[in-house]
N, C-alpha and C. Protein backbone atom coordinates (compact mmCIF):
# COMPACT_ATOMS: atom_id res chain seq x y z
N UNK A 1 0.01 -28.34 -6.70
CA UNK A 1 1.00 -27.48 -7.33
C UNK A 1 1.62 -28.26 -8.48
N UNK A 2 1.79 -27.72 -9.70
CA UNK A 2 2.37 -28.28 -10.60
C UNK A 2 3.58 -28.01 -10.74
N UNK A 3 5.02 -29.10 -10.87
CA UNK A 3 6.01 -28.42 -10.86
C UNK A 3 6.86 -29.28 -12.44
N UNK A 4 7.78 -28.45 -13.00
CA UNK A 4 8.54 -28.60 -14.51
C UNK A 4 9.21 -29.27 -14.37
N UNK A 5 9.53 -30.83 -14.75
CA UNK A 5 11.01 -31.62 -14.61
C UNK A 5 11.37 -31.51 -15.52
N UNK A 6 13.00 -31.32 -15.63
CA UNK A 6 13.67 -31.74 -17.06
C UNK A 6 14.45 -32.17 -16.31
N UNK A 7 15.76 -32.51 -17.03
CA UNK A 7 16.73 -34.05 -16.49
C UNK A 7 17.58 -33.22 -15.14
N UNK A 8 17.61 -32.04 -14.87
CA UNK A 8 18.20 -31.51 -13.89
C UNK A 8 17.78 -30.53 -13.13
N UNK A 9 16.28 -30.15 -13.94
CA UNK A 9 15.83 -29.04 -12.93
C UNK A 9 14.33 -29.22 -12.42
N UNK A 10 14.00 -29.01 -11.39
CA UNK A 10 12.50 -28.86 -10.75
C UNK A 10 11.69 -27.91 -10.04
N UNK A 11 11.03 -27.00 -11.27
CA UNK A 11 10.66 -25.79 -10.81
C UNK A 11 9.15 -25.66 -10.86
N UNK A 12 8.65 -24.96 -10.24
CA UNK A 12 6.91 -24.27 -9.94
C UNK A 12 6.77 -23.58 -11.34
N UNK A 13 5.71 -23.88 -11.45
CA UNK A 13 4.64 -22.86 -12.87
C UNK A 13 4.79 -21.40 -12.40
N UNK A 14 4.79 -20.61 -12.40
CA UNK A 14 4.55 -19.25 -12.48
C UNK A 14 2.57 -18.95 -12.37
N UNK A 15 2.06 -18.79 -11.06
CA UNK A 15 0.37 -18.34 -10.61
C UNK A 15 0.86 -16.98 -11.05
N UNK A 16 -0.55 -16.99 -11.10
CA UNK A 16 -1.03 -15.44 -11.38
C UNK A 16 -2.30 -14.91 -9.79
N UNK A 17 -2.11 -13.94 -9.85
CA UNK A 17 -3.04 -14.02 -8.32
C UNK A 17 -3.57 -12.33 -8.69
N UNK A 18 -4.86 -12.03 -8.85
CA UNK A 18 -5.58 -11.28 -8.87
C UNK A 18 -5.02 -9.95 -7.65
N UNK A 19 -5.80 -8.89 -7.72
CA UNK A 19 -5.67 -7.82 -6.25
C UNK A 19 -6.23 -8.46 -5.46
N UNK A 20 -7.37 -8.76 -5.88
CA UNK A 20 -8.66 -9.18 -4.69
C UNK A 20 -7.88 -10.25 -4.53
N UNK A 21 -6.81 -11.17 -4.51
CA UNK A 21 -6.69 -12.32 -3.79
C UNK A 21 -5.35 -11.64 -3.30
N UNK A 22 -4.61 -10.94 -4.09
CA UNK A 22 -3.83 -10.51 -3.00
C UNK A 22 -3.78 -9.57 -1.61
N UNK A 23 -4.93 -8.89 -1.91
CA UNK A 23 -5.50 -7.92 -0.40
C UNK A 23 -5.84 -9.59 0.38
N UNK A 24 -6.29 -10.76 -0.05
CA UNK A 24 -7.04 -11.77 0.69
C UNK A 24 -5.47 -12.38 1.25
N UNK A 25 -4.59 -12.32 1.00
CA UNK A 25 -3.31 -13.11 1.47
C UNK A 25 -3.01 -12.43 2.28
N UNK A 26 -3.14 -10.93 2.60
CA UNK A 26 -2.66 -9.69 3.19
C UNK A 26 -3.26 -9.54 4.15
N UNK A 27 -4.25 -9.52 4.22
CA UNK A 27 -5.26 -9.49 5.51
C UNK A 27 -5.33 -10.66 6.47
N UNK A 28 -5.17 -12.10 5.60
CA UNK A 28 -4.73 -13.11 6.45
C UNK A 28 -3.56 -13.24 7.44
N UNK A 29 -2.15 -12.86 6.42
CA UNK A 29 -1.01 -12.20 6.98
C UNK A 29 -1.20 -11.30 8.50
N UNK A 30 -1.94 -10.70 7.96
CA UNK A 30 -2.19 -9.32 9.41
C UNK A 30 -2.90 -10.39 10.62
N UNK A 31 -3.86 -10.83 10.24
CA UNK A 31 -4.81 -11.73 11.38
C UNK A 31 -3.93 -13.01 12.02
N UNK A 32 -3.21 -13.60 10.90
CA UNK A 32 -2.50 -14.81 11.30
C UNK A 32 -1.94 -14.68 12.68
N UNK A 33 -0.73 -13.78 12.67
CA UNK A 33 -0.01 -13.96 13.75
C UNK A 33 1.37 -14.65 13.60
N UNK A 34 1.42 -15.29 12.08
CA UNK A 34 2.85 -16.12 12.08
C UNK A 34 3.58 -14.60 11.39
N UNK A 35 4.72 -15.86 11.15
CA UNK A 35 6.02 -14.72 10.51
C UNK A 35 5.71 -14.92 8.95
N UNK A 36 6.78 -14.25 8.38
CA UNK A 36 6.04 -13.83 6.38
C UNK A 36 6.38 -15.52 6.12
N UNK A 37 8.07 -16.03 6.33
CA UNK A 37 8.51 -17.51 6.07
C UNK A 37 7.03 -18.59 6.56
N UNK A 38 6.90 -18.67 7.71
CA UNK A 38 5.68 -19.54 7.60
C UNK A 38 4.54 -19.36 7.11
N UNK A 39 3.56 -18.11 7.25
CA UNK A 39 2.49 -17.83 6.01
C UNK A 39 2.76 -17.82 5.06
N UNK A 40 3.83 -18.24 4.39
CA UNK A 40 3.95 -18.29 3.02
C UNK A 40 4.25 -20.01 2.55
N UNK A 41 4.70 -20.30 4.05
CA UNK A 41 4.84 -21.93 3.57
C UNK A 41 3.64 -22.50 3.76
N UNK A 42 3.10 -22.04 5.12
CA UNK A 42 1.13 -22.31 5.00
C UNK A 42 0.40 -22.44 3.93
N UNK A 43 0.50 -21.37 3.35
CA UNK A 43 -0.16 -21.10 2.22
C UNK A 43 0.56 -21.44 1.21
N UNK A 44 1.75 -22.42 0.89
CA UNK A 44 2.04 -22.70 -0.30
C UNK A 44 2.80 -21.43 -0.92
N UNK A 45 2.86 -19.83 -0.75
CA UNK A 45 2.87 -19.36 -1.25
C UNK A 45 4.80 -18.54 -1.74
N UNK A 46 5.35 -18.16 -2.43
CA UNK A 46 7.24 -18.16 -2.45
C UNK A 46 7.00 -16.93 -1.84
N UNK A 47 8.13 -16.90 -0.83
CA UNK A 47 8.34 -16.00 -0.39
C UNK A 47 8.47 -14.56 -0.43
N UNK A 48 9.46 -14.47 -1.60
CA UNK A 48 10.03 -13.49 -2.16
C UNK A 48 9.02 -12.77 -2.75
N UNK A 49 7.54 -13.55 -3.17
CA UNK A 49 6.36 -12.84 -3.67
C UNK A 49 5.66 -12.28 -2.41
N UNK A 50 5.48 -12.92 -1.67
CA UNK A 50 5.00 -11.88 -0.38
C UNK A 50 5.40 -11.17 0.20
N UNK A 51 6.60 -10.92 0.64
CA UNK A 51 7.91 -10.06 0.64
C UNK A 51 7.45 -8.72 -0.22
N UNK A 52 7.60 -9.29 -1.35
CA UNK A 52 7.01 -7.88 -2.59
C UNK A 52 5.79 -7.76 -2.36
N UNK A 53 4.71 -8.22 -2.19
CA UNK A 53 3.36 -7.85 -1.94
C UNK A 53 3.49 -7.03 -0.68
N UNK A 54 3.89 -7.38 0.07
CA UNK A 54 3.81 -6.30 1.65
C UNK A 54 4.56 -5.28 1.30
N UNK A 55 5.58 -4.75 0.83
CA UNK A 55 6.26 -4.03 0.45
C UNK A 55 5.21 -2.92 -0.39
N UNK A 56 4.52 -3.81 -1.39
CA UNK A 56 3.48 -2.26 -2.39
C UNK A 56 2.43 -2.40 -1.83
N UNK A 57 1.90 -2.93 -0.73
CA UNK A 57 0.54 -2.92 -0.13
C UNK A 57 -0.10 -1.60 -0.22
N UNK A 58 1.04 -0.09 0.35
CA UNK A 58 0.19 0.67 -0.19
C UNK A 58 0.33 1.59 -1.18
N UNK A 59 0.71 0.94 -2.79
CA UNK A 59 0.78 0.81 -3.91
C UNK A 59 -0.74 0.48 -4.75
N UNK A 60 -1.27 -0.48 -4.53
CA UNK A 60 -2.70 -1.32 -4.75
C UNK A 60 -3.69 -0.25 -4.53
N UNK A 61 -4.23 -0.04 -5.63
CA UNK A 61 -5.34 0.41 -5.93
C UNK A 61 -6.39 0.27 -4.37
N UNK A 62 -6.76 1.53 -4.36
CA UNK A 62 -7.40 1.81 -2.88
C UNK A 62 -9.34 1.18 -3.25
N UNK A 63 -9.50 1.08 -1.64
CA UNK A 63 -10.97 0.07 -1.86
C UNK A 63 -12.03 1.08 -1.78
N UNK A 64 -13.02 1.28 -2.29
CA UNK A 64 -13.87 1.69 -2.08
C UNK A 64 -13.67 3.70 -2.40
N UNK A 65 -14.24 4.72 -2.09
CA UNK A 65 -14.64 5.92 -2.48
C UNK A 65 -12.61 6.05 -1.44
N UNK A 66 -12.72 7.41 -2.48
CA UNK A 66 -11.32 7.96 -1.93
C UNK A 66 -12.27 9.34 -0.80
N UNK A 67 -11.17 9.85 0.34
CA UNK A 67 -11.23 10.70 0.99
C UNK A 67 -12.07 11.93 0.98
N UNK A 68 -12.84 12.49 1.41
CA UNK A 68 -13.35 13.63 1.40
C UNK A 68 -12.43 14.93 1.92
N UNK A 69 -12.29 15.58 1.17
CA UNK A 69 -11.11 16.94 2.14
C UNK A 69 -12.27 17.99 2.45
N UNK A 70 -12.06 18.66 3.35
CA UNK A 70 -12.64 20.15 3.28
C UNK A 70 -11.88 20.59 4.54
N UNK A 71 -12.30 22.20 3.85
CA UNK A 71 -11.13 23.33 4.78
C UNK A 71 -11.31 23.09 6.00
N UNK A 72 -10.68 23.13 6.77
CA UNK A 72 -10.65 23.40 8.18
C UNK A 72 -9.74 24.72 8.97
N UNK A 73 -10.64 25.96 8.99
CA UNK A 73 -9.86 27.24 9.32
C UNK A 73 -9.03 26.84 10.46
N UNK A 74 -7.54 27.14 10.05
CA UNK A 74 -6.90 27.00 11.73
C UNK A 74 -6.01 28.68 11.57
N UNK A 75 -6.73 29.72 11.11
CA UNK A 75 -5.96 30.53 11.00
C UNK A 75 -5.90 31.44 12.30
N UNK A 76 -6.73 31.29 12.97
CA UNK A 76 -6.60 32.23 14.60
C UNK A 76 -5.12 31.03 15.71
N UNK A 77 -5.41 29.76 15.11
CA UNK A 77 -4.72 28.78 15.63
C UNK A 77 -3.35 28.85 15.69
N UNK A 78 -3.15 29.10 14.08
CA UNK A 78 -1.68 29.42 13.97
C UNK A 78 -1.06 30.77 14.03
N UNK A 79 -1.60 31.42 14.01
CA UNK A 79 -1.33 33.04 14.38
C UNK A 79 -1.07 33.38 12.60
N UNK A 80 -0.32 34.88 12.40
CA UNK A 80 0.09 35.42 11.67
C UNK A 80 0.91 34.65 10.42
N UNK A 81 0.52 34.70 9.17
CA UNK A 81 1.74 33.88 8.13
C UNK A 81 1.70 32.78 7.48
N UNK A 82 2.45 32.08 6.90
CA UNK A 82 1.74 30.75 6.06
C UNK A 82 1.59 30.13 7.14
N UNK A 83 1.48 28.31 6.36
CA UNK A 83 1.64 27.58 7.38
C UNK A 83 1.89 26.22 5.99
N UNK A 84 2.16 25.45 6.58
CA UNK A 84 1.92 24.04 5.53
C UNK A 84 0.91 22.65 5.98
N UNK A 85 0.69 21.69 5.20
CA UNK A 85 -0.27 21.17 5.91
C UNK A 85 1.08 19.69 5.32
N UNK A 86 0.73 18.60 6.21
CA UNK A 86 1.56 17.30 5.87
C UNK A 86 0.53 15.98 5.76
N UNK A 87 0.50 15.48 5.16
CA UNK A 87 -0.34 13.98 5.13
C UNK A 87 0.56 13.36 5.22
N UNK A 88 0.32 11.90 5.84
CA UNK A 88 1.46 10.30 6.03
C UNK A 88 0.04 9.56 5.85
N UNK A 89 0.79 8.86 4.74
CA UNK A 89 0.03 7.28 4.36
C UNK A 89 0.54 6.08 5.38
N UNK A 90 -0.23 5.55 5.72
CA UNK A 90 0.48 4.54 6.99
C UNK A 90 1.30 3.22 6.16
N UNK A 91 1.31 3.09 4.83
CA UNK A 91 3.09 2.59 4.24
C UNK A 91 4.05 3.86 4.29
N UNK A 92 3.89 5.17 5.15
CA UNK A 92 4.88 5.78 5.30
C UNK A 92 5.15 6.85 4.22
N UNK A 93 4.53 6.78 3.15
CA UNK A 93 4.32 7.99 2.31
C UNK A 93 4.28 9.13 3.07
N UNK A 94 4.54 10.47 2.58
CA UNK A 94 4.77 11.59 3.35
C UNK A 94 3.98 12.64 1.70
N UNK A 95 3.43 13.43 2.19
CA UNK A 95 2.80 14.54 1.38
C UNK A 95 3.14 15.89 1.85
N UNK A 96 4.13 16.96 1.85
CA UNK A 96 3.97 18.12 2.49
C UNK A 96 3.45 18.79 1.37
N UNK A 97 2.76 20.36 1.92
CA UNK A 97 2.33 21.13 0.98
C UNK A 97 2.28 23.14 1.57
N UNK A 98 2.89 23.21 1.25
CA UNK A 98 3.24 25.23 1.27
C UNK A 98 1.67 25.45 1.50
N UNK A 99 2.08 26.48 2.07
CA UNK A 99 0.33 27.26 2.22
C UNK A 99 0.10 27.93 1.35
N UNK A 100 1.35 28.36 -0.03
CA UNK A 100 0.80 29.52 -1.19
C UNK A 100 0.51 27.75 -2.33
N UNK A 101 0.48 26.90 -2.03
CA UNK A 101 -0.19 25.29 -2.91
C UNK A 101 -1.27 25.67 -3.91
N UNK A 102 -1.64 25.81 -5.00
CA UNK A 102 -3.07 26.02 -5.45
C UNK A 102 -3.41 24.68 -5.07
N UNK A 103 -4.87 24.93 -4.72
CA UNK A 103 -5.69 24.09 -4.42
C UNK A 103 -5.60 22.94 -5.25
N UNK A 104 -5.98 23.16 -6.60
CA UNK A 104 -5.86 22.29 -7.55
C UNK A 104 -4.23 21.31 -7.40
N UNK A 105 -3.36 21.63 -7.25
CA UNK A 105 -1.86 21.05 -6.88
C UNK A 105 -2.57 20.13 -5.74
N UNK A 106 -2.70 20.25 -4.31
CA UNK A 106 -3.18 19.82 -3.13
C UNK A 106 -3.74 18.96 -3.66
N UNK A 107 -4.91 18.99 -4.54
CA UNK A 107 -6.18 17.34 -4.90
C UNK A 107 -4.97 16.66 -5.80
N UNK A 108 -5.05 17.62 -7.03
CA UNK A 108 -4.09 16.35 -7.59
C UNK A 108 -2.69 15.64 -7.08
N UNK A 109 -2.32 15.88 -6.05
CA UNK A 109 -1.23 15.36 -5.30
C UNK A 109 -1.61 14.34 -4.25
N UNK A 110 -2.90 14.52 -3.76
CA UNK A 110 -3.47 13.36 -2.59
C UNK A 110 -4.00 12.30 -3.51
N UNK A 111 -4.99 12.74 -4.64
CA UNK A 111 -5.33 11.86 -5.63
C UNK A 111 -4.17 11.13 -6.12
N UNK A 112 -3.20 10.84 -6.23
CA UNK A 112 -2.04 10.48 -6.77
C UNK A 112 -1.51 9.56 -5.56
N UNK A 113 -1.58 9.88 -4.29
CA UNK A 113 -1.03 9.00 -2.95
C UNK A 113 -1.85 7.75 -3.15
């Protein structure tokens, strides 16, 4: 680690850390088993940056092909009348959507989660 002396202060360079290395700190995080303070002293890494990384985890550009939707009739299910449908992103995002939604609204609103 390289750190800045001048006659009174001693500070860290400012890293730069890619997605792909930050999904790689994140997934370690999950497997580790320690708390954020020690995987971050493990790894050298300031706190307050992993702190914020877990926080937009699900912010970060998603891996691989996005979701497939298709209809699923539940109209004998729900009887008579609208209905709405709800998605939750597991960072807790919430999506509701009216049953009069154009379709087009519905994609471009999950595309956007």
């Amino acid at each position: 680690m390289k750190l800045i002396a001048g006659p009174s202060t001693c500070r860290r360079l400012r890293r730069r850390f890619t997605s792909d290395q930050i999904l790689g700190y994140l997934r370690a995080l999950d497997r580790s088993g320690l708390s954020k303070v020690a995987f971050a002293r493990e790894h050298d890494l300031t706190y307050s940056v992993l702190l914020r990384w877990v926080q937009q985890r699900g912010q970060l550009p998603p891996r691989g092909r996005p979701p497939k939707l298709r209809e699923v009739p539940l109209g004998s299910w729900l009887g008579a009348g609208g209905w709405a449908a709800e998605v939750v992103r597991p960072d807790g995002w919430t999506v509701r959507v009216a049953a009069e939604a154009p379709a087009i609204l519905v994609e471009q609103l999950l595309g956007a989660c």
